[in-house]
Protein backbone atom coordinates (compact mmCIF):
# COMPACT_ATOMS: atom_id res chain seq x y z
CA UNK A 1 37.77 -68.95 -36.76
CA UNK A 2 36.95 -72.04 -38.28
CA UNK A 3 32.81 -72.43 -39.55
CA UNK A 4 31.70 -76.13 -38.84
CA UNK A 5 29.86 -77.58 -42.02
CA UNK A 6 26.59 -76.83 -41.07
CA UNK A 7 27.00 -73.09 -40.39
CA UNK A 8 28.75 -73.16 -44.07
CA UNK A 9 25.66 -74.40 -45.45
CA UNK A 10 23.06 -72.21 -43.78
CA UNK A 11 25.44 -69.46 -45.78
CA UNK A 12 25.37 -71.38 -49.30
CA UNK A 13 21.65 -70.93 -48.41
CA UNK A 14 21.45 -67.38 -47.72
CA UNK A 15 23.26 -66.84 -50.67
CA UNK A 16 21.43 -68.65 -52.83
CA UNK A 17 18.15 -67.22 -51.85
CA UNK A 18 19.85 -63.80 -52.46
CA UNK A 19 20.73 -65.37 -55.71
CA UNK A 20 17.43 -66.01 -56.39
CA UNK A 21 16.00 -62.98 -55.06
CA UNK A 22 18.03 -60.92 -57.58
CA UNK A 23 16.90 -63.01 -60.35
CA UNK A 24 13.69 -62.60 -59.84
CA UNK A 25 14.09 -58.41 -59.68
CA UNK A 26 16.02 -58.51 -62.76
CA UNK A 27 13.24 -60.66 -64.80
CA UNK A 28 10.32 -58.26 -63.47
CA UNK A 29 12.46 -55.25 -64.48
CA UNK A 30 12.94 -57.16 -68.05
CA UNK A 31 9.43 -58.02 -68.55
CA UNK A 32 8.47 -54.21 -67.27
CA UNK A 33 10.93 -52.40 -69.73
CA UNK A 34 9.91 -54.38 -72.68
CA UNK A 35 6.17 -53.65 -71.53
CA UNK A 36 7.50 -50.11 -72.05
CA UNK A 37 8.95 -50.58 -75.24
CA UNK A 38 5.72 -52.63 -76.96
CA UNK A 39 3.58 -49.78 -75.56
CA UNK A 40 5.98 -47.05 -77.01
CA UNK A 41 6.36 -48.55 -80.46
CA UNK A 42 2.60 -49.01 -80.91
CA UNK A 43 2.20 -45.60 -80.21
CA UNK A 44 4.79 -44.61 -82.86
CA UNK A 45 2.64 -46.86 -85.09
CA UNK A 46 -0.68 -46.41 -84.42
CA UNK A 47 -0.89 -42.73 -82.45
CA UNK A 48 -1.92 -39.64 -82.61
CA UNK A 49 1.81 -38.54 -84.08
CA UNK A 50 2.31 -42.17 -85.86
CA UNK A 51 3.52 -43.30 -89.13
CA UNK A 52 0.17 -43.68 -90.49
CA UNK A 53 -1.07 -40.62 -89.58
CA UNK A 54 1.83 -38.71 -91.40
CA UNK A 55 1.37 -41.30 -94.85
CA UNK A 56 -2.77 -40.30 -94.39
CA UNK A 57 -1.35 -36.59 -94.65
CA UNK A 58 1.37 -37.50 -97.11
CA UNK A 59 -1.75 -39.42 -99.28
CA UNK A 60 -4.10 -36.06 -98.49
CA UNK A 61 -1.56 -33.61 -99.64
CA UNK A 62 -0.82 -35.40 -103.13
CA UNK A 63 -4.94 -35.48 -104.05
CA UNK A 64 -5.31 -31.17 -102.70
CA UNK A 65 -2.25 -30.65 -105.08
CA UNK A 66 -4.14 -32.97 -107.70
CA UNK A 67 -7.35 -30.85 -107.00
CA UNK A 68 -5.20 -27.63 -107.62
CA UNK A 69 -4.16 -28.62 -110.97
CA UNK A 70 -7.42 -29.61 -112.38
CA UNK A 71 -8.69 -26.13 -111.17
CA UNK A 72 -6.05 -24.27 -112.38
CA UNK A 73 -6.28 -25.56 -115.77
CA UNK A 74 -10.29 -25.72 -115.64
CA UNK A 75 -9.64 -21.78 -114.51
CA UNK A 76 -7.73 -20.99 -117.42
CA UNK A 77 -9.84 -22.82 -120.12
CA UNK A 78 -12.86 -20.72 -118.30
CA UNK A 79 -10.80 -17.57 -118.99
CA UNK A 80 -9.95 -17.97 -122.19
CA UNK A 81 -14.16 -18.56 -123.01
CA UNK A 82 -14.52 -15.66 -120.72
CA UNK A 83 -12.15 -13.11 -123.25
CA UNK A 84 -13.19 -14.75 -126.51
CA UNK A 85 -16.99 -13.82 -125.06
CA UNK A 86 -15.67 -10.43 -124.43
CA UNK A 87 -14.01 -10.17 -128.18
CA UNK A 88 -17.43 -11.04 -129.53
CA UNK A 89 -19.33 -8.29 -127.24
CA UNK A 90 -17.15 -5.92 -128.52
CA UNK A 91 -17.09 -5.93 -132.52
């Protein structure tokens, strides 16, 4: 069966706006998944689990073991007074 030329182009038609059609899904799709990913990596960044969170923590852990140091050594200096005090009570 032989299509006459006008019948051939209401087809080229069809198909195109099929064409089209699928485009159209595939750039919305596109647009949607890297919606996705922008709102995902922001999270990662700026969250409630993000990077800076965990470098806040990193920064807070550094001054408490600072802040354990100094008392540590403050501690011992104050014990050290503390048993010479003693020596001196007891002669």
């Amino acid at each position: 069966m032989k299509k006459n030329i006008s019948e051939e182009l209401l087809d080229y038609k069809d198909f195109e706006k099929r064409k089209d059609g699928r485009f159209y899904i595939k750039a919305v799709f596109l647009v949607i998944l890297v919606i996705m990913f922008g709102i995902y990596i922001g999270n990662m960044l700026f969250g409630d689990n993000s990077l800076e969170m965990l470098l806040n923590l990193q920064n807070t852990e550094k001054r408490l073991e600072k802040r354990t140091k100094d008392l540590k050594k403050e501690n011992a200096k104050l014990q050290k007074k503390y048993f010479e005090l003693k020596q001196l009570e007891g002669e």
